[in-house]
Protein backbone atom coordinates (compact mmCIF):
# COMPACT_ATOMS: atom_id res chain seq x y z
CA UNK A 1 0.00 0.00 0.00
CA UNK A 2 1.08 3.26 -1.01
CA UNK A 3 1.13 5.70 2.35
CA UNK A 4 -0.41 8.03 0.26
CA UNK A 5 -3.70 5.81 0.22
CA UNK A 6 -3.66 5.13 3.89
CA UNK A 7 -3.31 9.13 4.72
CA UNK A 8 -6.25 9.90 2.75
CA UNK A 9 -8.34 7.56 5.36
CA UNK A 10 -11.03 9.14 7.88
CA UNK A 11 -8.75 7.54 10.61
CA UNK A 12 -5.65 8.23 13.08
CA UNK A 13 -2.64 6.63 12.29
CA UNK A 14 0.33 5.19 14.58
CA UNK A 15 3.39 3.63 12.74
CA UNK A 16 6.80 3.07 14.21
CA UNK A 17 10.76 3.61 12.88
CA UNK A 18 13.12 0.61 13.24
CA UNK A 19 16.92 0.88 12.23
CA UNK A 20 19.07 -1.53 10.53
CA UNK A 21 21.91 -3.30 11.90
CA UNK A 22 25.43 -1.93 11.88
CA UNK A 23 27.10 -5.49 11.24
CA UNK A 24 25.95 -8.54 10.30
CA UNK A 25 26.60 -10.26 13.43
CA UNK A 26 24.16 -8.42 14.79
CA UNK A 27 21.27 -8.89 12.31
CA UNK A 28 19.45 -11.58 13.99
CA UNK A 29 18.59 -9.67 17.30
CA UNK A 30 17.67 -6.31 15.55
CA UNK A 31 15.21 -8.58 12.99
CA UNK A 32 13.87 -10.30 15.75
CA UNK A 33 12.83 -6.60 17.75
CA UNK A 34 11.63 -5.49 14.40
CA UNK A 35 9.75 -8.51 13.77
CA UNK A 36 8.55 -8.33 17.60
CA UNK A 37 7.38 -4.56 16.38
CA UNK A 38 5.74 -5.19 13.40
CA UNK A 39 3.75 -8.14 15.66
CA UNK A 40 1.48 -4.79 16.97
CA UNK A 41 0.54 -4.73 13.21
CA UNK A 42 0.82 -0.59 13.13
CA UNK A 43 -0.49 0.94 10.10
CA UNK A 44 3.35 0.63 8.84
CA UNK A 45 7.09 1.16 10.23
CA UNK A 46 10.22 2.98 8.75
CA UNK A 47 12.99 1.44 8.49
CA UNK A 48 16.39 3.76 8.03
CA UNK A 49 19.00 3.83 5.54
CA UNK A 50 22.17 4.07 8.27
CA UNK A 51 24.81 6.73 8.21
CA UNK A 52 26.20 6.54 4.40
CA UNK A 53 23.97 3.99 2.93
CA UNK A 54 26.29 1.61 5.55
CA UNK A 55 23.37 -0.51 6.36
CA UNK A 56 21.51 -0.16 2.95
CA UNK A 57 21.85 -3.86 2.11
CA UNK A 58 20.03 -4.99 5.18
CA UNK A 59 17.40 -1.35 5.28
CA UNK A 60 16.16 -3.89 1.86
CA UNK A 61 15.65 -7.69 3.17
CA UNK A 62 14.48 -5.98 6.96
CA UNK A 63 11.97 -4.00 4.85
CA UNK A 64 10.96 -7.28 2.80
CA UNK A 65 10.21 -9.46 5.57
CA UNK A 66 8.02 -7.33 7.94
CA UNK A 67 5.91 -7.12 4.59
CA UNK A 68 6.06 -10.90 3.71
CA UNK A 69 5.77 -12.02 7.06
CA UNK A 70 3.40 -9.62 8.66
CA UNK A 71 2.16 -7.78 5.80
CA UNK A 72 2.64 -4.43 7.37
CA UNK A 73 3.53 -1.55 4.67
CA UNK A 74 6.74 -0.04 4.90
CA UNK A 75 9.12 3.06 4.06
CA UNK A 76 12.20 2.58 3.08
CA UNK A 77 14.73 5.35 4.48
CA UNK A 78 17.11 6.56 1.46
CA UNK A 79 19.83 9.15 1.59
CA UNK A 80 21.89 10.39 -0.96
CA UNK A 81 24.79 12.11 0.04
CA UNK A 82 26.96 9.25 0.36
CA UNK A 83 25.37 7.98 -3.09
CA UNK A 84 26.79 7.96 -6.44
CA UNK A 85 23.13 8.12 -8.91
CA UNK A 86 24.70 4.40 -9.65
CA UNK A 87 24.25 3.49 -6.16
CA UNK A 88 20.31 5.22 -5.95
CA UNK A 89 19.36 3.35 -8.75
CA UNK A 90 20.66 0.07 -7.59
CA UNK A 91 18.94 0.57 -4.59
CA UNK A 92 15.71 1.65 -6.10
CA UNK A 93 15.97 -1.57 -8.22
CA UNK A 94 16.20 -3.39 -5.22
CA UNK A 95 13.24 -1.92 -3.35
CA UNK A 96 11.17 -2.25 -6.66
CA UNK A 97 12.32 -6.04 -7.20
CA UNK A 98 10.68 -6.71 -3.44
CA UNK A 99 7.92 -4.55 -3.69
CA UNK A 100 8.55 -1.73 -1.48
CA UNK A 101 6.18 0.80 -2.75
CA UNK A 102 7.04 3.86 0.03
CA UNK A 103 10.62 5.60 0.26
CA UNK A 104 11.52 8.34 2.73
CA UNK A 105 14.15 10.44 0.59
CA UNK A 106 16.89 12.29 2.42
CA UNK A 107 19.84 14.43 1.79
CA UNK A 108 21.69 12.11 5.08
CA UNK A 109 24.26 13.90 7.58
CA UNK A 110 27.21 15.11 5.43
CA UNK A 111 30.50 12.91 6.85
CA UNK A 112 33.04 14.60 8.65
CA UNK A 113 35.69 12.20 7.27
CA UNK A 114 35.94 10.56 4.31
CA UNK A 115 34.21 10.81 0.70
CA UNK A 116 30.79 12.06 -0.20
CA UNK A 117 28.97 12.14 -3.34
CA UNK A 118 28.72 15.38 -5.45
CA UNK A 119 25.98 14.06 -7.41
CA UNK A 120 23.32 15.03 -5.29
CA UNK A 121 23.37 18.54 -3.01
CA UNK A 122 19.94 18.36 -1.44
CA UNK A 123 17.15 16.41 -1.10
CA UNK A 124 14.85 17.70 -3.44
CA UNK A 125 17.49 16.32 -5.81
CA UNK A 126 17.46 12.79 -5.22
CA UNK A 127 13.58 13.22 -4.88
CA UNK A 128 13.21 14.43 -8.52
CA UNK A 129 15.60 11.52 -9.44
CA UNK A 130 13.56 8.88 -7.38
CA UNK A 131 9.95 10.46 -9.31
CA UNK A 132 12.07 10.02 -12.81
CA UNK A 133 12.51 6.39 -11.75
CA UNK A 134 9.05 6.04 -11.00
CA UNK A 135 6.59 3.95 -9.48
CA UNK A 136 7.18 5.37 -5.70
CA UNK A 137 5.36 7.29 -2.90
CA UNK A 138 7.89 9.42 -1.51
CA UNK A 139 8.14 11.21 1.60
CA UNK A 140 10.39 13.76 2.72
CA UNK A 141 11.78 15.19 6.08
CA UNK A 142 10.95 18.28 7.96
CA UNK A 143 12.31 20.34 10.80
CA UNK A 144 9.48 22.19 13.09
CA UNK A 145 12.27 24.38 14.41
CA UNK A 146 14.10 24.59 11.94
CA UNK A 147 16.86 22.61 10.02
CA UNK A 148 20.42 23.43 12.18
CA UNK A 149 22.12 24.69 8.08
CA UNK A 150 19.31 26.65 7.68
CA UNK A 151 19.95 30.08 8.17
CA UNK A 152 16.68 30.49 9.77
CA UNK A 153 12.75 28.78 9.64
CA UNK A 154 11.36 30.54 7.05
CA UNK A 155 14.73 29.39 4.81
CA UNK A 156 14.13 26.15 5.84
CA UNK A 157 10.34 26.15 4.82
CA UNK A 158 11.32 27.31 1.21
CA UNK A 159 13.33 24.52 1.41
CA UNK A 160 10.75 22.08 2.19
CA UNK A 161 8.31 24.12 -0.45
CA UNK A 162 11.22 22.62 -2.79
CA UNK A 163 10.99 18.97 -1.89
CA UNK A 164 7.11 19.08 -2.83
CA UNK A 165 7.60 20.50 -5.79
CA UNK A 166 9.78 17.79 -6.20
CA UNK A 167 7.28 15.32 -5.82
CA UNK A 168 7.48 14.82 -2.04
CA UNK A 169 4.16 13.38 -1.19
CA UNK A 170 4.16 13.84 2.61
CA UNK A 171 6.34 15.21 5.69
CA UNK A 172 7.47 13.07 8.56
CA UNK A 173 8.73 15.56 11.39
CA UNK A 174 11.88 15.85 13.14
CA UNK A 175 11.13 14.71 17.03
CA UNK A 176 10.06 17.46 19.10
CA UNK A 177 8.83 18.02 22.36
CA UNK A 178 6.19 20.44 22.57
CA UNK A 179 3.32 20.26 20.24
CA UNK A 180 2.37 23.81 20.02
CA UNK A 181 6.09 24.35 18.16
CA UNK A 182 4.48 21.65 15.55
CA UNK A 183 1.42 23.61 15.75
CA UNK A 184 2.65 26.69 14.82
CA UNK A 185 5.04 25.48 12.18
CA UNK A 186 1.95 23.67 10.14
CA UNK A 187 0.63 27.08 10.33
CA UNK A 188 3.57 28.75 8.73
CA UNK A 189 3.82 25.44 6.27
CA UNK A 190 -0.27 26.37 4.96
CA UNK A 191 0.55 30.08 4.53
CA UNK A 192 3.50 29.16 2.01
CA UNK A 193 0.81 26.48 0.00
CA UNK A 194 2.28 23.76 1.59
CA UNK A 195 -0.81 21.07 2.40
CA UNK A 196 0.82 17.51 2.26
CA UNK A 197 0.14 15.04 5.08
CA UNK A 198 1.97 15.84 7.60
CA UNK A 199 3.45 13.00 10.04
CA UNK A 200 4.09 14.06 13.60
CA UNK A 201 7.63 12.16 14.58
CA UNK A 202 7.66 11.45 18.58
CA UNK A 203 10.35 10.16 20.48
CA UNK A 204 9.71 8.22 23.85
CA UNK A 205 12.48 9.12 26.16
CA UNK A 206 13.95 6.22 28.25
CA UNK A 207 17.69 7.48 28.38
CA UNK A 208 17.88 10.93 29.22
CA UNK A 209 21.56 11.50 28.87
CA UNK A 210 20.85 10.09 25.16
CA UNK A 211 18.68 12.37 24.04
CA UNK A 212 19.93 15.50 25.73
CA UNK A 213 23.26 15.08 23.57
CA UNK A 214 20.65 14.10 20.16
CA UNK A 215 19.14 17.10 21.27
CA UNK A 216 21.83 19.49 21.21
CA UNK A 217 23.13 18.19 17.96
CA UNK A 218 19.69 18.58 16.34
CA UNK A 219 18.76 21.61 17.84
CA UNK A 220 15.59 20.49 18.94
CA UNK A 221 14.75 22.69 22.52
CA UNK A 222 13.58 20.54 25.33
CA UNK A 223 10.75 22.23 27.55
CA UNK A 224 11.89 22.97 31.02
CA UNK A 225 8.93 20.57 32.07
CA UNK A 226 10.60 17.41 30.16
CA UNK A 227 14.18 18.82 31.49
CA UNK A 228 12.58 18.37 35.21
CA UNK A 229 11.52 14.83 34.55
CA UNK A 230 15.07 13.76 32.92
CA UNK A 231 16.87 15.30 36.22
CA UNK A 232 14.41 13.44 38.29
CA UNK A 233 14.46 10.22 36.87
CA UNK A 234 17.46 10.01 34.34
CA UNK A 235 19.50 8.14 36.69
CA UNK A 236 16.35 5.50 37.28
CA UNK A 237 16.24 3.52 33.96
CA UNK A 238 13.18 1.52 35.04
CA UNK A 239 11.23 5.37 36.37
CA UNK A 240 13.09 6.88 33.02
CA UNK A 241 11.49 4.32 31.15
CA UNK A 242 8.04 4.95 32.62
CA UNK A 243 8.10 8.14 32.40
CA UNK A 244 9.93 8.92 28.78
CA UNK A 245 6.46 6.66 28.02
CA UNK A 246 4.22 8.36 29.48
CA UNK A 247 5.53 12.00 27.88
CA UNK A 248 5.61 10.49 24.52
CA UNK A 249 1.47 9.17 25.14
CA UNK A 250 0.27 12.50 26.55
CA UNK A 251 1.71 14.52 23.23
CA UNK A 252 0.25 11.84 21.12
CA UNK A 253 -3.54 12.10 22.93
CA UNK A 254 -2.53 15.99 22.06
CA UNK A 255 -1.38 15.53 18.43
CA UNK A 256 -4.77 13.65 17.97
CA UNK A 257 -7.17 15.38 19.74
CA UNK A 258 -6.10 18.64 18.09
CA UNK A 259 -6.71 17.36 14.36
CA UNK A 260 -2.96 15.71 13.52
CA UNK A 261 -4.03 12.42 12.38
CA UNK A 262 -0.67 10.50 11.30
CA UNK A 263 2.19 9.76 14.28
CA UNK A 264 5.57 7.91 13.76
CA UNK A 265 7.46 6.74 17.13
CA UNK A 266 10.92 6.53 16.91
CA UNK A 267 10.89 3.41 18.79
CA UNK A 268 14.34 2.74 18.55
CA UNK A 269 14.33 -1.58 17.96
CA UNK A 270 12.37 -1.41 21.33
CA UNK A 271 9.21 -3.68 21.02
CA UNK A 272 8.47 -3.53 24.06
CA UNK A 273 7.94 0.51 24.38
CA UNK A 274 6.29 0.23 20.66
CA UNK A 275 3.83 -2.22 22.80
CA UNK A 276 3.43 0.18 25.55
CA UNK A 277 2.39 3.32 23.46
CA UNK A 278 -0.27 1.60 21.40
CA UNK A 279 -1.45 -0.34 24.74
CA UNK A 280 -2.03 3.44 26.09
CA UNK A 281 -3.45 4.38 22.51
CA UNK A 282 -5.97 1.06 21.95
CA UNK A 283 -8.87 2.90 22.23
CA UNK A 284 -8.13 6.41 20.98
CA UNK A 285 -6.63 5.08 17.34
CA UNK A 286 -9.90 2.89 17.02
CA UNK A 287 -11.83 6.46 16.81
């Protein structure tokens, strides 16, 4: 199923993001949690490309078998600026061959070291070049406050005004963790004529020292009411746990009681907080 179709349903959806193994000794365990996931049936799951296209080999078969063996659709994380147009199109090949229908196109972090592609700048690019290919529903990636190169949020929304043009079908958000910031910043993305689905990206806390350091390389703020929690409890994993949970549930109730349909956890190969959020959730994504 193309996401495309399920967006345009009269319903809320929850979907989760799984990540790829680094090495291949490890592939076993991080299928099994993403199996585990996929188990809750959501109304799909992400699964990420890897920093460089590293883990693109395995982003493919991890993809395949949550659809073959659970039948749950997926989006296939692709980033480009690590990739030669070669590699893209033997990747899109690949995802075509198994009948992955949904990719998530990205530009990727630019390596500090090493070699990076100059056949592809931005992410627009790469998006045009996946719509060329054809056959796709693509989604892009957005940045309620802001992308960190951007020199500021309205540069970042013409940016993102790009990417549709494109051919970017939907949004998924950056994590974030105060809803009105979202709030305001679909705002600002309607007065530029920007109306795609947008996907609200939420990020269940269970190590605080984690995400304070994902935080400050992302630039995403954290509210002085999540900061009191993580001082409180970071040094409990079990209470951390608990309550990084029970954040991520209250701004999802939020997120759907104030019209945002579509939410993607960053679950983070964890089945058993995936579990947790939709247990707190059974009732409210039936409606």
């Amino acid at each position: 199923m193309k996401l495309t179709e399920l967006f345009a349903k009269d319903k809320p959806t929850l979907s989760f993001e799984v990540f790829p193994p680094k090495t291949s000794d490890l592939y076993e365990k991080v299928e099994q949690a993403t199996l585990d996931i996929a188990k809750l049936n959501p109304d799909y799951m992400s699964v990420t490309y890897g920093a460089g296209g590293g883990t693109s080999e395995y982003t493919v078969s991890i993809a395949k078998d949550i659809e073959t063996t659970y039948g749950v659709p997926t989006l296939a994380h692709l980033t480009c600026v690590s990739s030669s147009k070669e590699t893209v199109h033997s990747q899109l090949k690949k995802l075509r061959a198994e009948g992955i229908e949904n990719i998530l196109a990205l530009r990727g972090d630019i390596p500090k070291e090493g070699n990076h592609s100059t056949d592809y700048k931005y992410a627009s690019e790469l998006i045009r070049e996946i719509v060329d290919f054809g056959g796709f529903c693509i989604g892009g990636a957005c940045y309620p406050e802001g992308h960190l190169e951007s020199e500021s949020l309205d540069a970042d929304i013409v940016n993102i005004g790009k990417k549709v043009e494109a051919g970017c079908s939907f949004l998924t958000t950056q994590m974030f963790f105060n809803n009105d910031i979202l709030y305001s910043y679909i705002d600002k993305l309607h007065r530029k004529g920007i109306f795609v689905p947008i996907v609200a990206g939420i990020m269940p806390i269970t190590n605080a020292r984690q995400i304070m350091r994902s935080c400050e390389l992302s630039g995403t703020v954290l509210p002085k009411r999540f900061i009191k929690i993580a001082e409180r409890y970071g040094d409990n994993p079990a209470a951390m746990k608990q309550a990084g949970i029970a954040y991520a549930t209250e701004q999802i109730i939020d997120l759907y009681a104030s019209g945002i349909k579509n939410v993607h956890v960053y679950s983070m190969n964890k089945p058993d907080v995936a579990a947790e959020i939709q247990r707190n959730l059974s009732e409210i994504i039936r409606n």
